[in-house]
Protein backbone atom coordinates (compact mmCIF):
# COMPACT_ATOMS: atom_id res chain seq x y z
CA UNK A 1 -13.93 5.11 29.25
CA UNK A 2 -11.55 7.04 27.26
CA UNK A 3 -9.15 4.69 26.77
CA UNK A 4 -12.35 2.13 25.51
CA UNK A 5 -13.11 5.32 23.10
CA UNK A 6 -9.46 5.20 22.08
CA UNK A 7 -9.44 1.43 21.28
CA UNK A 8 -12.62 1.48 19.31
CA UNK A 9 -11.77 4.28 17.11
CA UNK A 10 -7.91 2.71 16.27
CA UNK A 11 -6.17 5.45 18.10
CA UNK A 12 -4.56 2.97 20.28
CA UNK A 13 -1.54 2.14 18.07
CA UNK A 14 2.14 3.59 18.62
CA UNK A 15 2.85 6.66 16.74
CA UNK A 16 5.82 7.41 14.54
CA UNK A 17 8.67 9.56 15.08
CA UNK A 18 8.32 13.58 13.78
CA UNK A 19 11.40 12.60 11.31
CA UNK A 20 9.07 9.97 9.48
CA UNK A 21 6.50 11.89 9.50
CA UNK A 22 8.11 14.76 7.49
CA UNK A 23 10.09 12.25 5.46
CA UNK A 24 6.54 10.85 4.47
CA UNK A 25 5.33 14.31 3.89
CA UNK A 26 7.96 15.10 1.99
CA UNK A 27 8.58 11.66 -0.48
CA UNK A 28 4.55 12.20 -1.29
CA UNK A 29 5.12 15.58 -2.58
CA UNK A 30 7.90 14.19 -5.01
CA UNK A 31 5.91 11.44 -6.33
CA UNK A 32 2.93 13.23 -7.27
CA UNK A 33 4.45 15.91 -8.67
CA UNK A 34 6.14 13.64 -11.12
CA UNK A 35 2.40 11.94 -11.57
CA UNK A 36 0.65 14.36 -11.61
CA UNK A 37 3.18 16.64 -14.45
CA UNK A 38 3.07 12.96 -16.41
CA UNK A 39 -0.94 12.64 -16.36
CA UNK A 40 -1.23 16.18 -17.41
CA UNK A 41 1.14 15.76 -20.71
CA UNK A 42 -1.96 12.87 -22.13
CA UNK A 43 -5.33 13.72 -20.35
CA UNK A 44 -5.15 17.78 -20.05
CA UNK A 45 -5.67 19.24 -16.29
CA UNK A 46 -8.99 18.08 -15.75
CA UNK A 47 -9.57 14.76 -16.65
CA UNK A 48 -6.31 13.98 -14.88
CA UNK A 49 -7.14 15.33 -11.99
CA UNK A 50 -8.99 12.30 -11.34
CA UNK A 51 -6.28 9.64 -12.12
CA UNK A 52 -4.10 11.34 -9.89
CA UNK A 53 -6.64 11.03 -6.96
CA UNK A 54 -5.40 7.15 -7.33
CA UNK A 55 -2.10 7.89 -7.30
CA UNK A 56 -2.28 10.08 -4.35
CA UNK A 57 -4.26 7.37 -2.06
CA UNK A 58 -0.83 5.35 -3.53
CA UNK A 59 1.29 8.09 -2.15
CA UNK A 60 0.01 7.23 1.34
CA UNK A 61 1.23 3.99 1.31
CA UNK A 62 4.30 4.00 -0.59
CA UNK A 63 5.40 6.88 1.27
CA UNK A 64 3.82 6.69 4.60
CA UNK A 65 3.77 3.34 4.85
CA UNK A 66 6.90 1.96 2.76
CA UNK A 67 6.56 -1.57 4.89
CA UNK A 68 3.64 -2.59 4.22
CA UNK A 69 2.27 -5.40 2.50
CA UNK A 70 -0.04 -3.41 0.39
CA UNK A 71 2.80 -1.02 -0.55
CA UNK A 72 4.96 -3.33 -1.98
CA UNK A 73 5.66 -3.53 -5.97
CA UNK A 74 3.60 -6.29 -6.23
CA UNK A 75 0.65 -4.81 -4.74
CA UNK A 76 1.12 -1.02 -6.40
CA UNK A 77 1.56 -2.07 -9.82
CA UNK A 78 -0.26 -5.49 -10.27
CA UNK A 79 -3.24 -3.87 -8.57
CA UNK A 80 -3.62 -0.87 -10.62
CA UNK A 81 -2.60 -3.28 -13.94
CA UNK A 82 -5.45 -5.38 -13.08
CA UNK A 83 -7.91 -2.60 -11.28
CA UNK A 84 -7.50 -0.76 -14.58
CA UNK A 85 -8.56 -3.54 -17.12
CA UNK A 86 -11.23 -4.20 -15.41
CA UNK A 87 -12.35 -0.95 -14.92
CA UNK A 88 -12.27 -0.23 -18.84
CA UNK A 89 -13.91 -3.51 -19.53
CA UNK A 90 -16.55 -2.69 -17.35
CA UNK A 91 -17.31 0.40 -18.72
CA UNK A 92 -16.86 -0.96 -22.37
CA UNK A 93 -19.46 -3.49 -21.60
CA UNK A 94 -22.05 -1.85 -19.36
CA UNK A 95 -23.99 0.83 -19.95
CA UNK A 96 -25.28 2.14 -16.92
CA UNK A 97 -22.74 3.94 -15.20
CA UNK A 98 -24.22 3.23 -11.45
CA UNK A 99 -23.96 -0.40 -12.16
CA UNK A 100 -20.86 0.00 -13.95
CA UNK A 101 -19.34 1.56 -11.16
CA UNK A 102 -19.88 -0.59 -8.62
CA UNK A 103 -19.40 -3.79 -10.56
CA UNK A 104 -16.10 -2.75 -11.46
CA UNK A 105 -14.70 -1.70 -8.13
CA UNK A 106 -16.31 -5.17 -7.25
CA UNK A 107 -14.06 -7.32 -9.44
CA UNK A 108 -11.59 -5.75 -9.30
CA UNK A 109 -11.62 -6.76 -5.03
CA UNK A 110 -11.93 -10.04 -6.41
CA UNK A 111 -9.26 -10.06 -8.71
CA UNK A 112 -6.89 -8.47 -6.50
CA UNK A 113 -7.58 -11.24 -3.80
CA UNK A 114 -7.03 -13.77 -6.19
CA UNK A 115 -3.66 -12.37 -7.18
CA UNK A 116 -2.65 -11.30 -3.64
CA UNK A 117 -2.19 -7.55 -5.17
CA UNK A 118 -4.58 -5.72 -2.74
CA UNK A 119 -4.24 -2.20 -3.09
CA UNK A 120 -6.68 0.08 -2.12
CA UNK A 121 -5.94 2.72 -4.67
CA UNK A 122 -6.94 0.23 -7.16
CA UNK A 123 -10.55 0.89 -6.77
CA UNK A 124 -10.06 4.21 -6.73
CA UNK A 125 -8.44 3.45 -10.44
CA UNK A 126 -11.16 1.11 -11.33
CA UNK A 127 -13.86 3.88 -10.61
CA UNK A 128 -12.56 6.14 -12.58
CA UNK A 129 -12.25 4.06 -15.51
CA UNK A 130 -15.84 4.36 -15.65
CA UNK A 131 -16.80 7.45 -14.17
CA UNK A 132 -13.40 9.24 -15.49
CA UNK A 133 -15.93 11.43 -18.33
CA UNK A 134 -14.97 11.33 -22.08
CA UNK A 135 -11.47 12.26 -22.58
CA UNK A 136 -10.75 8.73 -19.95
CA UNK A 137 -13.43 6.95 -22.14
CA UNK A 138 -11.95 7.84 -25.28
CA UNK A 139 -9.10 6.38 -24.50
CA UNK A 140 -9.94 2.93 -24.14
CA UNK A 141 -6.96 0.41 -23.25
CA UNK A 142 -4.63 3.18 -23.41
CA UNK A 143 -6.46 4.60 -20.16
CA UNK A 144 -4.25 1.23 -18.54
CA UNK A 145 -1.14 2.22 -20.30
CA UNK A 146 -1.44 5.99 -18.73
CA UNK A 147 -2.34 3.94 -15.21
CA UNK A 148 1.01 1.79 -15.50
CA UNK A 149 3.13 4.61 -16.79
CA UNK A 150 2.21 6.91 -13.60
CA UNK A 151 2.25 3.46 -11.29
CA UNK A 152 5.74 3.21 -12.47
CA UNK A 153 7.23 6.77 -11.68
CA UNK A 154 4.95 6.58 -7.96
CA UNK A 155 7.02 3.09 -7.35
CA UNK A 156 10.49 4.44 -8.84
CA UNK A 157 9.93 7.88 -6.95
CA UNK A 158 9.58 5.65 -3.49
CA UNK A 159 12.83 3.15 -4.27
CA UNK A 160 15.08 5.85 -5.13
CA UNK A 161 13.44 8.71 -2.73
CA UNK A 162 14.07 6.14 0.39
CA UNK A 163 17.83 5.29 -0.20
CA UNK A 164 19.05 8.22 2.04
CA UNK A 165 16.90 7.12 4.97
CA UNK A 166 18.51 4.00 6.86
CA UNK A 167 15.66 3.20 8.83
CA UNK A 168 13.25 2.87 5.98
CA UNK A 169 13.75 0.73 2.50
CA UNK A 170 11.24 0.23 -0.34
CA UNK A 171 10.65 -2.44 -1.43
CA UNK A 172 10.56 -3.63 2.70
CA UNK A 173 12.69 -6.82 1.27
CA UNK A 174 15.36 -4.36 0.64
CA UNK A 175 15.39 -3.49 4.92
CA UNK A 176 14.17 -6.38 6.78
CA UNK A 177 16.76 -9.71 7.38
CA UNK A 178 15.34 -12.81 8.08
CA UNK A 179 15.19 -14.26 11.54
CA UNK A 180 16.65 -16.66 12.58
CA UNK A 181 14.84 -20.15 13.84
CA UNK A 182 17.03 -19.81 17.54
CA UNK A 183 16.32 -16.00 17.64
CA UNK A 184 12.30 -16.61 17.94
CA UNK A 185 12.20 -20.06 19.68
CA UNK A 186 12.14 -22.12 16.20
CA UNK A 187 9.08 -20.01 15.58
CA UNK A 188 9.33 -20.22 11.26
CA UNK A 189 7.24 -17.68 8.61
CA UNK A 190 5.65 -20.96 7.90
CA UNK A 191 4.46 -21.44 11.12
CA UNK A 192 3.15 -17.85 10.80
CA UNK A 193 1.84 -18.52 7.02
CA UNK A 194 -0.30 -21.26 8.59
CA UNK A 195 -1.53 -19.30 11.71
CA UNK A 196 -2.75 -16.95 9.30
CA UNK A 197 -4.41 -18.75 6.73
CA UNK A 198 -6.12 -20.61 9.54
CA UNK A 199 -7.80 -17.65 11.10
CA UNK A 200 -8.54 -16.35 7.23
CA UNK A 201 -6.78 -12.89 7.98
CA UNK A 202 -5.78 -10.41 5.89
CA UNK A 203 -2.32 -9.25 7.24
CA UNK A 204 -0.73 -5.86 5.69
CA UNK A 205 2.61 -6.46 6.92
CA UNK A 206 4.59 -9.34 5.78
CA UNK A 207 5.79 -12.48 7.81
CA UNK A 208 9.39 -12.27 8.13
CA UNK A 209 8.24 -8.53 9.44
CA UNK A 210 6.12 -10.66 12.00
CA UNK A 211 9.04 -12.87 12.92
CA UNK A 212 11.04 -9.35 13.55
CA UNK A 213 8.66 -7.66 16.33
CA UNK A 214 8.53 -10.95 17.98
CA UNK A 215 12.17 -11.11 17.85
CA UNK A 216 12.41 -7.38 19.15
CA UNK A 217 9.68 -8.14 21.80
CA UNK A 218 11.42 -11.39 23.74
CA UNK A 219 14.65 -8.93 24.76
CA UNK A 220 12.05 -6.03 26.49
CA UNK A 221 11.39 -8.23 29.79
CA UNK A 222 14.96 -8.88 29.94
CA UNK A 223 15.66 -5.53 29.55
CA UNK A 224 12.68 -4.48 31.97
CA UNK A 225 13.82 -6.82 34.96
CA UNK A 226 17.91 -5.18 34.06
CA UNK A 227 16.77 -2.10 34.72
CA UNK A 228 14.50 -2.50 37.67
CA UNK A 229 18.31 -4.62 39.04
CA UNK A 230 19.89 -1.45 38.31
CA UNK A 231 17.24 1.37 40.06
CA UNK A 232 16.92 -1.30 42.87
């Protein structure tokens, strides 16, 4: 029953080591500080309190989750780029701010999909495009300037922020080495690119990542079976 409980709730997965944790910890406070001091330079405390509730859901995954697929470069900047236009054209165009709202956080899905940029923090930025109150509305197009600008110091805090730490890299190209064809029985990313475009998934980790684990995975009943040989 509990473990049933466990499953359904996602807390079934393996947890990370206490280092990464506190690493995470640690990389998100230097990355919104530098957001946060830059937002408060053009929008005053208030208003940019609320632009640096997008930054902070980035944060998470740049820092927390360096890996994945909706972390990357692509994904943090290209999402908030495109989240943001929207967002201001949105509110430029439609006056009622509950339909505003939601039709903005709406395209901007869309768009995202389209541009394989998913990244979750870029509804966040589209909402408060609209909602953001008058010193966000006032400025117009800048508004996506002042999201790029802080985009740009949260994905330059994570690249230079993760050098010390072997085990981690951001961008994830920068730590993971392609498999090799004979290392995951001629299993190939586009054999992977297929499986997953034929069961329509969304996958936030990338394929040569995929290619990895299954790498790792084929040596642990090896390893199992050695050991049992050597308790035997």
């Amino acid at each position: 029953m509990i473990k049933a409980l466990r499953h359904w709730l996602g807390l079934d997965g393996l947890a990370p080591s206490h280092s990464e944790r506190l690493v995470s910890g640690l990389g998100a406070f230097v990355g919104i500080f530098a957001t946060y001091w830059i937002s408060t330079q053009f929008l005053g405390a208030t208003s940019s309190l609320l632009l640096v509730g997008s930054m902070g859901a980035g944060a998470v995954l740049l820092f927390a989750l360096p890996h994945a697929q909706l972390s990357q470069p692509w994904a943090a900047l290209v999402g908030h780029l495109i989240a943001s236009l929207v967002g201001v054209s949105v509110a430029m165009l439609v006056p009622d701010t509950i339909l505003a709202a939601a039709l903005a956080v709406s395209l901007a899905v869309v768009a995202m999909h389209y541009l394989r940029c998913i990244h979750p923090p870029g509804g966040a930025t589209a909402l408060i495009a609209v909602i953001g109150g008058a010193d966000v509305q006032a400025m117009g197009y800048g508004f996506v300037l002042l999201v790029m600008l802080n985009a740009l110091i949260l994905v330059t805090a994570a690249m230079l922020f993760n050098v010390p730490f072997k085990w981690r890299r951001y961008p994830a190209a920068w730590a993971v080495k392609q498999a090799s064809a004979e290392d995951t029985d001629g299993l190939s990313i586009e054999d992977l690119e297929r499986a997953i475009q034929e069961l329509d998934l969304t996958v936030d980790i990338t394929e040569d990542e995929l290619l990895q684990i299954y790498r790792c995975a084929r040596r642990h009943p090896k390893h199992s079976r050695e050991k049992r040989k050597e308790t035997a």
